[in-house]
Protein backbone atom coordinates (compact mmCIF):
# COMPACT_ATOMS: atom_id res chain seq x y z
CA UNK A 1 -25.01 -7.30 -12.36
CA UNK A 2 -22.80 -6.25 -9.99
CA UNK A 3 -25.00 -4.39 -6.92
CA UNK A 4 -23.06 -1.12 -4.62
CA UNK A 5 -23.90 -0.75 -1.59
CA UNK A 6 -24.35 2.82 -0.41
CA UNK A 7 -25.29 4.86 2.76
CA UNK A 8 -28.39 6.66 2.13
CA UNK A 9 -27.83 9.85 4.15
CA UNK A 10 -24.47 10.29 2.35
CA UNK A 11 -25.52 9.60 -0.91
CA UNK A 12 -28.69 12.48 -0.48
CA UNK A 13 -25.85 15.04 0.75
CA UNK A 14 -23.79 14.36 -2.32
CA UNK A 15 -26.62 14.68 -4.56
CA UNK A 16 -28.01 18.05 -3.31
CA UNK A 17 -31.49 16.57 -1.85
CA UNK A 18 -33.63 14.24 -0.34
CA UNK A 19 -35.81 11.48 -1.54
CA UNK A 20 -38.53 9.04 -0.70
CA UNK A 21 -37.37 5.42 -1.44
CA UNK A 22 -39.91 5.36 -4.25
CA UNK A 23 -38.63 8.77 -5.90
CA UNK A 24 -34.83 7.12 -5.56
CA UNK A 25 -36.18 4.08 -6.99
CA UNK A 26 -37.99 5.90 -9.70
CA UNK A 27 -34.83 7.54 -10.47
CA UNK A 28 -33.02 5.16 -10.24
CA UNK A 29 -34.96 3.28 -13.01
CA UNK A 30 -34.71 6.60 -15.19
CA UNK A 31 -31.36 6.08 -15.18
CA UNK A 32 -30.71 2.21 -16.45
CA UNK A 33 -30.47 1.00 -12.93
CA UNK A 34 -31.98 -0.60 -10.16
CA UNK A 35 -33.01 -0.04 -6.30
CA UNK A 36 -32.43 -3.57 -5.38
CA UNK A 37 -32.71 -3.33 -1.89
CA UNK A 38 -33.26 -1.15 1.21
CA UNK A 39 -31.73 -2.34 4.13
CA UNK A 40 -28.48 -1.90 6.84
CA UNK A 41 -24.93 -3.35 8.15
CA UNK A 42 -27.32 -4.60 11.21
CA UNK A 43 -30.44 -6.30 9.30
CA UNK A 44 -27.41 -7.60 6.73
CA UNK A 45 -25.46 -9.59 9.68
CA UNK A 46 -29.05 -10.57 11.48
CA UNK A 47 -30.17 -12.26 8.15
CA UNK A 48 -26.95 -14.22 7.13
CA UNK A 49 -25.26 -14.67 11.05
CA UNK A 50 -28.27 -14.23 13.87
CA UNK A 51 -29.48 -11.73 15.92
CA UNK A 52 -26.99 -12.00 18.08
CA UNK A 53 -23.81 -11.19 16.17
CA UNK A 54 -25.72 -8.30 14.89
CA UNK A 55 -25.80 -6.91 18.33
CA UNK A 56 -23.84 -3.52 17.76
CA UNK A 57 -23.96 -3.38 14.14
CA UNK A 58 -24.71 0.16 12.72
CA UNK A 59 -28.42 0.68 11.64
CA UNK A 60 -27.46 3.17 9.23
CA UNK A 61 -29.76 2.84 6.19
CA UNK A 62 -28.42 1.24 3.03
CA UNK A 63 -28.99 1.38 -0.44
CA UNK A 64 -28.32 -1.42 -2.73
CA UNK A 65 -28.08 -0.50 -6.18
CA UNK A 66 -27.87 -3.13 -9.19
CA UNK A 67 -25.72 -1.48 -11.66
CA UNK A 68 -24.99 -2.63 -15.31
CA UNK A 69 -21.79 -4.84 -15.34
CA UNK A 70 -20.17 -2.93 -18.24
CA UNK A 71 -20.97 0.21 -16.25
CA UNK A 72 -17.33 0.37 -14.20
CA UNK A 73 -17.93 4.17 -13.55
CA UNK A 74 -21.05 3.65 -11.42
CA UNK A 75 -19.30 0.92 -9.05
CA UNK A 76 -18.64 3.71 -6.03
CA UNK A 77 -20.71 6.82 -4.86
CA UNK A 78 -18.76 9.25 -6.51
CA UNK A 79 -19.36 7.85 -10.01
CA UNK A 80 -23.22 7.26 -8.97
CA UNK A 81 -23.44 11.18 -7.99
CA UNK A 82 -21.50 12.44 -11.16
CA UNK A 83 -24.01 10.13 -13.34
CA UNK A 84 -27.03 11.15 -11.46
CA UNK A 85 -26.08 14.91 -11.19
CA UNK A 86 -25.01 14.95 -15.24
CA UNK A 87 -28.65 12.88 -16.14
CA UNK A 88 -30.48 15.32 -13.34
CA UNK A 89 -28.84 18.43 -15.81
CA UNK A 90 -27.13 19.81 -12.21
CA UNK A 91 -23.72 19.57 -13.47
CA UNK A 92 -21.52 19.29 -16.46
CA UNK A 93 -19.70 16.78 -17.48
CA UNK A 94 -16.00 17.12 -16.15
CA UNK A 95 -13.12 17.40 -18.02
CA UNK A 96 -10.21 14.97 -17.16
CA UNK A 97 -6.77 15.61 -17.97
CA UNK A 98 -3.11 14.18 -17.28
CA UNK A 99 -0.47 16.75 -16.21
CA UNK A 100 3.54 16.87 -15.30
CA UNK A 101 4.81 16.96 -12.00
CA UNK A 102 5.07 20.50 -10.72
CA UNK A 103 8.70 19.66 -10.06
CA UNK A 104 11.17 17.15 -11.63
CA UNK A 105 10.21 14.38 -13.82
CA UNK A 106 7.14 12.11 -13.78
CA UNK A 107 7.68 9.19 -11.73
CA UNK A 108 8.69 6.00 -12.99
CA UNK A 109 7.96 2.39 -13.40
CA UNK A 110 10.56 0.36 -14.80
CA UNK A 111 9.57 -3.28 -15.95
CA UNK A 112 12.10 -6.29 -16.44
CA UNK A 113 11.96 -9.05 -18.43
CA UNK A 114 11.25 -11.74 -16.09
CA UNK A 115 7.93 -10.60 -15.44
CA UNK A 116 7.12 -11.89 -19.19
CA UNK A 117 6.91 -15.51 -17.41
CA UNK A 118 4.00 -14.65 -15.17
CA UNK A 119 2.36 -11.24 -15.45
CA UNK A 120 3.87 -8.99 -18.13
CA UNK A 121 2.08 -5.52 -18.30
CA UNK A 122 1.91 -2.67 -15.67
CA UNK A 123 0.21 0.93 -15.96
CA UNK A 124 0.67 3.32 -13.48
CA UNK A 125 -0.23 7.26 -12.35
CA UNK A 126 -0.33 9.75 -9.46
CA UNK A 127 -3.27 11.03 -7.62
CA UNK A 128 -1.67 14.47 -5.86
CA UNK A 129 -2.54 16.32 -3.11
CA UNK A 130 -5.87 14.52 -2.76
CA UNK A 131 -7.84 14.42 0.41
CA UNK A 132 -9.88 11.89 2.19
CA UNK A 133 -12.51 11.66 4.61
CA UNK A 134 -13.57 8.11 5.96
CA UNK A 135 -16.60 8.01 3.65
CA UNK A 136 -14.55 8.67 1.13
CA UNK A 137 -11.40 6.17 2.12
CA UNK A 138 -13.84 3.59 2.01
CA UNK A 139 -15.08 4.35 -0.69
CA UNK A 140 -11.56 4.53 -2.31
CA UNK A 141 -11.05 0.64 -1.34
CA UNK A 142 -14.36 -0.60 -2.03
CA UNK A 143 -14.28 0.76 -5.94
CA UNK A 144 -10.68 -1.42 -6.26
CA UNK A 145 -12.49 -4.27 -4.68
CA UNK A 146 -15.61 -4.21 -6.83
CA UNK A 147 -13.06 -3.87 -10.07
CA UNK A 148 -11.55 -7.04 -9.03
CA UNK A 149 -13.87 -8.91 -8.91
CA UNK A 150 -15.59 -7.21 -12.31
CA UNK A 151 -13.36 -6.26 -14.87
CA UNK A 152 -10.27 -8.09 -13.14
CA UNK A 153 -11.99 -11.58 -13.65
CA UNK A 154 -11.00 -11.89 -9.99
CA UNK A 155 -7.34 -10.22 -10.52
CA UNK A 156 -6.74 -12.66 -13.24
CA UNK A 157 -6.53 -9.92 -15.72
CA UNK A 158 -5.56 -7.65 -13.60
CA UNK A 159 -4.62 -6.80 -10.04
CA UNK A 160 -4.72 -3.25 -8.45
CA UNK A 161 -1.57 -1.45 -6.09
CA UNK A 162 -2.49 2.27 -4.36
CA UNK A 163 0.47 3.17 -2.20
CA UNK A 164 1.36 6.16 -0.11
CA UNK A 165 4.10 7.88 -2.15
CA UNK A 166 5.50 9.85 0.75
CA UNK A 167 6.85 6.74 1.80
CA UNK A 168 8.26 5.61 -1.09
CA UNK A 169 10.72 6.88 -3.48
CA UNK A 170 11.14 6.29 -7.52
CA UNK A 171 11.67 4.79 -10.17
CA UNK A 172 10.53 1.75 -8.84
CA UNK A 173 10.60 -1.65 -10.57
CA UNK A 174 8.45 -4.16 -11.80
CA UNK A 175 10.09 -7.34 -11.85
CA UNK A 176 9.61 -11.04 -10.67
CA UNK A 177 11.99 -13.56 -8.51
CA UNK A 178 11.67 -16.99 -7.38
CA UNK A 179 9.23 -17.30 -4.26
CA UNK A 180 12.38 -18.16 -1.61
CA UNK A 181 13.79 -14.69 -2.94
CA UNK A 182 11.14 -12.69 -1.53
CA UNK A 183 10.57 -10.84 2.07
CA UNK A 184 8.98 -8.28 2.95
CA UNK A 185 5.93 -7.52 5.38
CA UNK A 186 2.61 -7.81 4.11
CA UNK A 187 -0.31 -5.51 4.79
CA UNK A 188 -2.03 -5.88 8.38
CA UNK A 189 0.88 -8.22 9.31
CA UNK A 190 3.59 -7.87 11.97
CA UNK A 191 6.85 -9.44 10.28
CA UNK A 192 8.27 -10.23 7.38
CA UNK A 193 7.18 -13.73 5.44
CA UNK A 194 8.67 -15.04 2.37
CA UNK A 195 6.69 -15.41 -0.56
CA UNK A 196 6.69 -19.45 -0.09
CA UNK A 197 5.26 -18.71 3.92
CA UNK A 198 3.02 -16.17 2.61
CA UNK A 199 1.31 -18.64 0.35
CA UNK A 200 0.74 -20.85 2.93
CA UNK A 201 -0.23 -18.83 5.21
CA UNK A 202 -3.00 -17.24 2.93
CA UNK A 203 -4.23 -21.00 2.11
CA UNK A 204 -6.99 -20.79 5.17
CA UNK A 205 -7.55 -16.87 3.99
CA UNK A 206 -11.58 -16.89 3.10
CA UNK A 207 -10.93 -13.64 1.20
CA UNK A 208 -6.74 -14.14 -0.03
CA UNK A 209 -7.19 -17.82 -0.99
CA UNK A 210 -8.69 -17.30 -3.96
CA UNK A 211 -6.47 -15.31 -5.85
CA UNK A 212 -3.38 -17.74 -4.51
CA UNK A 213 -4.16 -20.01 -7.86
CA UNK A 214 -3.16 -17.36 -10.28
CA UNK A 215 0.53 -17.56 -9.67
CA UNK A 216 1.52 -20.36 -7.21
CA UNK A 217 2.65 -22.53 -9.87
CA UNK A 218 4.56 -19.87 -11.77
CA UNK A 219 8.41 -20.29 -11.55
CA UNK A 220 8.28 -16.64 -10.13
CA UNK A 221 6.23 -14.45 -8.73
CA UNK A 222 6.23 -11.03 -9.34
CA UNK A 223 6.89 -7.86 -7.32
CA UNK A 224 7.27 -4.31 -7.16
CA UNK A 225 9.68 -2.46 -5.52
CA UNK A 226 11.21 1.09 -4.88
CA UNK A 227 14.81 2.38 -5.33
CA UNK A 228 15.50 1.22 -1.90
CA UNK A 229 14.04 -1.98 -2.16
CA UNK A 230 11.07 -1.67 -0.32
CA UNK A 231 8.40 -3.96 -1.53
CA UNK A 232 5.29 -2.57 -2.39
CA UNK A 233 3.37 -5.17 -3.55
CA UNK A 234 3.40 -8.71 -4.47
CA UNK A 235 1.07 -8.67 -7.21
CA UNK A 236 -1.88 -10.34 -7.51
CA UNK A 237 -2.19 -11.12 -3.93
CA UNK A 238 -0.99 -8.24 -1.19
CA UNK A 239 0.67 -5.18 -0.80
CA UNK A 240 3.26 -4.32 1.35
CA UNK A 241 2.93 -3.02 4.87
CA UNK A 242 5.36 0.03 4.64
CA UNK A 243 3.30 1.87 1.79
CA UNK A 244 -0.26 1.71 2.89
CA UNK A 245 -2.80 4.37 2.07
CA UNK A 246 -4.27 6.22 5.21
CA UNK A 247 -6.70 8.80 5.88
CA UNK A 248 -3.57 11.15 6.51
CA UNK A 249 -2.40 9.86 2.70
CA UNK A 250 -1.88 13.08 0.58
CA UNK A 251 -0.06 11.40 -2.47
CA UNK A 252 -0.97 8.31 -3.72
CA UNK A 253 1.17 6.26 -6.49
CA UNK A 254 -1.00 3.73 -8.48
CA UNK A 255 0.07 0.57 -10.20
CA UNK A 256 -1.69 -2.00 -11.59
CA UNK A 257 -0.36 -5.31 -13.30
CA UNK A 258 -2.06 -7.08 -15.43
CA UNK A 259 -1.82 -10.15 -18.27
CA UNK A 260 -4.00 -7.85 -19.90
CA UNK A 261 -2.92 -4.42 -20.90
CA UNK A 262 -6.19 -3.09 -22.27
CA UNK A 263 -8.06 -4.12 -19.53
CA UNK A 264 -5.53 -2.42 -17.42
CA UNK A 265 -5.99 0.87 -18.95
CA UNK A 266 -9.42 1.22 -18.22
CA UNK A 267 -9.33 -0.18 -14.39
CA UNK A 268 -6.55 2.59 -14.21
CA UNK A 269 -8.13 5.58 -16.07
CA UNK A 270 -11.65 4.16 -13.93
CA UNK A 271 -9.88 4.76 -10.54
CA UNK A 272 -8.10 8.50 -11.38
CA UNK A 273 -10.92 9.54 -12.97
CA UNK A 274 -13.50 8.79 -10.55
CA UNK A 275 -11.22 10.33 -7.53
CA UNK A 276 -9.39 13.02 -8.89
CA UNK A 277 -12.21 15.35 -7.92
CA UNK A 278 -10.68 15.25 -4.46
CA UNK A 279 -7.48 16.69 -5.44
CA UNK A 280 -6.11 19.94 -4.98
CA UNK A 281 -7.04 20.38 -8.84
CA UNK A 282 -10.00 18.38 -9.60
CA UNK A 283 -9.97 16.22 -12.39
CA UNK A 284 -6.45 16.63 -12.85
CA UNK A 285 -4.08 13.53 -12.79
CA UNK A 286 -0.10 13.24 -12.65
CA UNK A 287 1.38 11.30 -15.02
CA UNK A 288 3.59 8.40 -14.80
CA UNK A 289 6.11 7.01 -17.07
CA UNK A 290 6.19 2.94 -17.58
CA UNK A 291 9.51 1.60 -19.03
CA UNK A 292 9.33 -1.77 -20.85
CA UNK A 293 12.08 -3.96 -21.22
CA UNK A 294 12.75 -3.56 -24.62
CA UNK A 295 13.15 -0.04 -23.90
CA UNK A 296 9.72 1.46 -24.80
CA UNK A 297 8.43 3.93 -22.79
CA UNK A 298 5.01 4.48 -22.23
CA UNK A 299 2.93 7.73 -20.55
CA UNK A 300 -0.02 6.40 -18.14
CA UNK A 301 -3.34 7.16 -17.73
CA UNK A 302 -3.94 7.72 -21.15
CA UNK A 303 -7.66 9.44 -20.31
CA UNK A 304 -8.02 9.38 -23.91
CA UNK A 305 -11.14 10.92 -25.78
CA UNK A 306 -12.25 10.13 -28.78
CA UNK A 307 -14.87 11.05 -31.52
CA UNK A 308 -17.83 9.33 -33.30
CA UNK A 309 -20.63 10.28 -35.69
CA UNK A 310 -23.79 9.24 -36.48
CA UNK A 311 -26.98 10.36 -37.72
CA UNK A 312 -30.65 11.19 -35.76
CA UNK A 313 -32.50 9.35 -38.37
CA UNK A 314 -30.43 6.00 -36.79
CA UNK A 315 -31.16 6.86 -33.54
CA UNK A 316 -34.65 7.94 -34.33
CA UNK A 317 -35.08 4.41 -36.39
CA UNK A 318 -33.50 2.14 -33.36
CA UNK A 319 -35.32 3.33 -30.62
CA UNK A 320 -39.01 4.16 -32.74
CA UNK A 321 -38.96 8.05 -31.22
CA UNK A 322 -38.60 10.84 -33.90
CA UNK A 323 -36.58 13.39 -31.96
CA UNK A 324 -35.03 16.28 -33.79
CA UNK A 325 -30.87 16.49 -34.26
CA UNK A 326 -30.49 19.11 -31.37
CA UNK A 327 -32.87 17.05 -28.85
CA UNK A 328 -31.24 13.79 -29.65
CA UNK A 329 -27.27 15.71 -28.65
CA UNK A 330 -28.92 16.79 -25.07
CA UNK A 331 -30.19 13.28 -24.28
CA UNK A 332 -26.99 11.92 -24.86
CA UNK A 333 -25.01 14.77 -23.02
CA UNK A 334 -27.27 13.95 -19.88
CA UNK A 335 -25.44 10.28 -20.23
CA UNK A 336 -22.08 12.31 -19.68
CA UNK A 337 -21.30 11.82 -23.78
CA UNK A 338 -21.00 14.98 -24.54
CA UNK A 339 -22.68 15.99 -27.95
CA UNK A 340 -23.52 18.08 -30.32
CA UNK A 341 -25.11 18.83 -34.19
CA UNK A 342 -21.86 19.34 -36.66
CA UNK A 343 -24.54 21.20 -39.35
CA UNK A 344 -24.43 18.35 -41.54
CA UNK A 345 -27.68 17.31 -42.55
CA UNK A 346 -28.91 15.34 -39.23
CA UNK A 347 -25.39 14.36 -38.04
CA UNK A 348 -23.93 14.17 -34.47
CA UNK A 349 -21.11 13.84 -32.98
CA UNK A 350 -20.48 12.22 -29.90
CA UNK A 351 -17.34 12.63 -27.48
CA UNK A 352 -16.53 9.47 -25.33
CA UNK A 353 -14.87 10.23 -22.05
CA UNK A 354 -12.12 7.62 -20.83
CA UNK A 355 -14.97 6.75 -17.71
CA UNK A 356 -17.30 5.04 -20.77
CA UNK A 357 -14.97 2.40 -22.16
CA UNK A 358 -17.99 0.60 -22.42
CA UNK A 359 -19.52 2.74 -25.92
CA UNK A 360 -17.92 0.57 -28.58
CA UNK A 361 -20.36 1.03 -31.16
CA UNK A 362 -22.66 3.50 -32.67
CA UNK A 363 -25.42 0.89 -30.68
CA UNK A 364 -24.36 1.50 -27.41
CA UNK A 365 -24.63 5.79 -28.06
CA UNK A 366 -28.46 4.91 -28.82
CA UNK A 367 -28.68 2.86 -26.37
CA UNK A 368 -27.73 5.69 -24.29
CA UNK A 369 -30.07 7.88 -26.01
CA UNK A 370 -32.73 5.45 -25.20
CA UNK A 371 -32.18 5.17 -21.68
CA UNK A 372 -32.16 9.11 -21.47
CA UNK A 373 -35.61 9.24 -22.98
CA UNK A 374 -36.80 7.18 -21.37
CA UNK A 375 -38.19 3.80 -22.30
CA UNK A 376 -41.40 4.60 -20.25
CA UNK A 377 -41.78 7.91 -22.64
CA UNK A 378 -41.12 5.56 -25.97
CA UNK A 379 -44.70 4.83 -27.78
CA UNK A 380 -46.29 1.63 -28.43
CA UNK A 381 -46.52 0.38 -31.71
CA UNK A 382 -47.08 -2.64 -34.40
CA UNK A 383 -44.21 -4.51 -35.75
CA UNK A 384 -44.09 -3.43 -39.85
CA UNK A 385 -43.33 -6.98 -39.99
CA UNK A 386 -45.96 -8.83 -39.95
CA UNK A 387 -45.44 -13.25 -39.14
CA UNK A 388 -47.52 -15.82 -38.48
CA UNK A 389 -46.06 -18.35 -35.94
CA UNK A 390 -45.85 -22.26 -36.94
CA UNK A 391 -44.63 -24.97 -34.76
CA UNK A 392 -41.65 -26.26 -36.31
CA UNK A 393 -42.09 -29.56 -37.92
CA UNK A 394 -39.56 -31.85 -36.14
CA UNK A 395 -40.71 -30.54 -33.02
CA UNK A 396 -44.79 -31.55 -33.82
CA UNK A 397 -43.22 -35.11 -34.93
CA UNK A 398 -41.54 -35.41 -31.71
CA UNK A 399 -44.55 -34.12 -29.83
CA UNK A 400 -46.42 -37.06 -31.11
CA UNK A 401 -43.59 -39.56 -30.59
CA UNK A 402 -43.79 -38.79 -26.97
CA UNK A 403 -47.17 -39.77 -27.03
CA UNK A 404 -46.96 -43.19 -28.23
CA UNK A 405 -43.46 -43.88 -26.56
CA UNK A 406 -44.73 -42.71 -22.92
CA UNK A 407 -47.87 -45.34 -23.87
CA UNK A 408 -45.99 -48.04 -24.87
CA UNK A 409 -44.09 -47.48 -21.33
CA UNK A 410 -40.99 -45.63 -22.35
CA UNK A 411 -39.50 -43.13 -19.95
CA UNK A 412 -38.43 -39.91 -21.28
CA UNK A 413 -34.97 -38.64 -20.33
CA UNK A 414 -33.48 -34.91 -20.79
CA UNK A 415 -29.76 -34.37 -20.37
CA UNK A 416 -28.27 -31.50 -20.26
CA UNK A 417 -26.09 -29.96 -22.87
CA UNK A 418 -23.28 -30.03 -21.15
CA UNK A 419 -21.72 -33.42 -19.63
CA UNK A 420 -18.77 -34.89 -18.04
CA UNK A 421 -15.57 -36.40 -19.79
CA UNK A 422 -16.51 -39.88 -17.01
CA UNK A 423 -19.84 -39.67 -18.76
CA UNK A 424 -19.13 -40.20 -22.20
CA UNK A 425 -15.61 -41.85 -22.40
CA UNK A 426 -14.55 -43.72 -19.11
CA UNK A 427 -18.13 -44.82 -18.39
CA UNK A 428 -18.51 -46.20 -22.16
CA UNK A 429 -15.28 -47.94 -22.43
CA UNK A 430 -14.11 -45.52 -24.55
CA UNK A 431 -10.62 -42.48 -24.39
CA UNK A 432 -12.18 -39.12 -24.35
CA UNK A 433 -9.80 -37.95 -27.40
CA UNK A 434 -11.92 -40.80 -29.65
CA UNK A 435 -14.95 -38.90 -29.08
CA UNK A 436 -16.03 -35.38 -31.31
CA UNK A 437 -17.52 -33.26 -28.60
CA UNK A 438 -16.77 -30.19 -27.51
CA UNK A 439 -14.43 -29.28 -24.68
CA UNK A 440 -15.11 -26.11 -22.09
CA UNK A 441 -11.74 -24.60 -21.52
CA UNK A 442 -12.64 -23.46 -17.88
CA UNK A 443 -15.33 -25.63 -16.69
CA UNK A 444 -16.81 -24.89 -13.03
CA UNK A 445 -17.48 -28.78 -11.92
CA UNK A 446 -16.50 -31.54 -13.36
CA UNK A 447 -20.06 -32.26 -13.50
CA UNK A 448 -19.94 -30.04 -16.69
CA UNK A 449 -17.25 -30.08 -18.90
């Protein structure tokens, strides 16, 4: 579960009130999630560096909250206030939608076929007029970094750009070149490097070096670029210098790349979504038009909603409450899906909002409804089915072999299930391809493969 790290004052200010840690933590478990920890930036750097690197660290009070992994709208403060606020009935769930440029056309991303080789979708959109505070910045950069490393698979799948549009001007282009072919200035740097010196220079990077595997040994590596040729990013590892968002940043132009496009859809409407409500129209987003090279064009974010039905008597069933039809549509409005009786017998239906991409089945809406009970609230009761538990038979059999085997000397051994190639070819005089066993595509040691 992926845990976000909040300041406590903050987070009372944006939710209207104050709490106790135990009324936080009680809430917190109302809501499907968890108070992990209570601590700050200073106790943090004490406990993993010494007390003496902590000296000057900020004592400000922070809350570390363990939040579902499939939950990418709760990964920031703003989507933790929206959820809490919706649950807590102090606020309606928002309505998101994609508009036109006030002037001209929508801006443009235009992708080329060489990026097929190494990184072959892109999805992009505007965030206008919006306006930061520090809390908020950070809060801006953190949400991209905790996608990364969630959704992105570590900006395998996909790999997030934000870029000051006032300092760039459209269409740009998504393309990819051979390392040597690339300059430009990274972010935080002072010159330009060329791809090739930027890869080695981001080999001893404790945070960079990790992503570096992903397209070193690609033929090319891909890039995107304005009509003047600025770089703005060399995707998936930096941006460029020139296009960096600052507090000042008033328009910001969003691109992210990915090798997979569905995935990319959702980090993308997951970003405008959660911070168009500091734009000069909330919950308003601008458009963008992606070009591919077969000439398809495509309008991004898609904040698409969609529909589903199902009855009370399922949810009723799953969850063992008996809730009527109109009960059952405000506990599930409270988990920002808005709903509602259509007349039909016990039927509801259910509108998904492009922040859930994680309700993919009619489980997952009573799952919802669940969790908006409240699993404390749910009754106790018998199983209808009732079992009686046996021990299996080849387990009692083996039970008493072990007996009689540990008596007559024997030592017992347990492997685990999953080996290495050394251990059952190489080390038995045998080719790994003349054995039957199963191979793990990705394996994390070679211990285990």
């Amino acid at each position: 579960m992926p845990t976000v790290g909040v300041k406590r004052d903050f987070l009372f200010k944006a939710l209207g009130r104050t709490y106790t840690d135990e009324e936080f933590d009680e809430l917190c478990f109302e809501f499907g999630l968890e108070l992990d920890e209570i601590t700050s930036e200073k106790e943090i750097i004490s406990r993993e560096q010494g007390d003496s690197k902590a000296s000057g660290a900020s004592d400000v009070i922070l809350y570390k909250i363990d939040v579902p992994a499939n939950r990418y709208d709760l990964l920031c403060l703003e989507g933790l206030v929206r959820g809490l606020q919706v649950f807590k009935n102090k606020l309606e769930p928002p309505r998101y939608r994609r508009v036109s440029p006030d002037s001209g056309g929508p801006q443009r991303l235009i992708i080329t076929k060489e990026t097929a080789a190494v990184r072959p979708h892109a999805v992009a959109a505007v965030l206008r007029n919006i306006t930061f505070t520090q809390e908020r910045y950070d809060s801006f950069i953190e949400l991209q970094e905790k996608l990364h490393q969630n959704i992105c698979r570590k900006r395998s799948l996909v790999a997030i750009g934000t870029h000051d549009l006032d300092t760039i001007s459209g269409p740009f282009t998504y393309t990819a070149k051979a390392p040597g072919d690339i300059c430009f200035r990274p972010l935080n740097q002072t010159k330009e490097y060329t791809a090739t010196q930027l890869m080695s220079l981001y080999r001893t990077d404790s945070h960079l070096r990790h992503y570096l595997p992903i397209i070193e040994d690609k033929p090319v590596y891909p890039l995107i670029q304005d009509s003047n040729g600025t770089v703005l990013s060399m995707p998936p590892i930096i941006n460029g210098d020139h296009s960096r968002i600052r507090l000042q940043t008033k328009n910001i132009f969003i691109e992210c790349t990915a090798t997979d496009l569905t995935k990319a859809k959702i980090v993308l409407d997951i970003i405008v979504t959660t911070f168009s409500e500091y734009c000069a129209q909330p919950f308003t987003v601008e458009q963008a038009e992606v070009v591919y090279p077969d000439g398809k064009t495509c309008i991004y974010p898609e904040l698409a909603y969609r529909k589903e039905k199902l009855s009370a008597e399922f949810i009723n069933k799953k969850v063992g409450i008996s809730e009527s039809t109109e009960r059952i549509a405000q506990l599930l409005t409270r988990m920002c899906l808005l709903s509602q009786p259509t007349g039909v017998r016990d039927e509801i239906e259910v509108e998904i909002p492009p922040t859930r991409p994680d309700v993919i089945h009619a489980c997952d809406i009573m799952e919802d409804a669940a969790i908006a009970y409240g699993f404390n609230n749910i009754t106790r009761t018998t199983p209808p089915t009732y079992t009686v538990a046996n021990q299996f038979p080849l387990n009692k059999l083996t039970e008493l072999l072990r007996q009689d085997m540990a008596a007559a000397g024997f030592t017992e051994a347990l492997n685990f299930a999953l080996c290495s190639q050394e251990d059952i070819a190489d080390k038995l005089g045998k080719t790994i391809s003349q054995t039957r066993a199963i191979h793990i595509s990705n394996p994390k040691t070679a211990e285990f493969q």
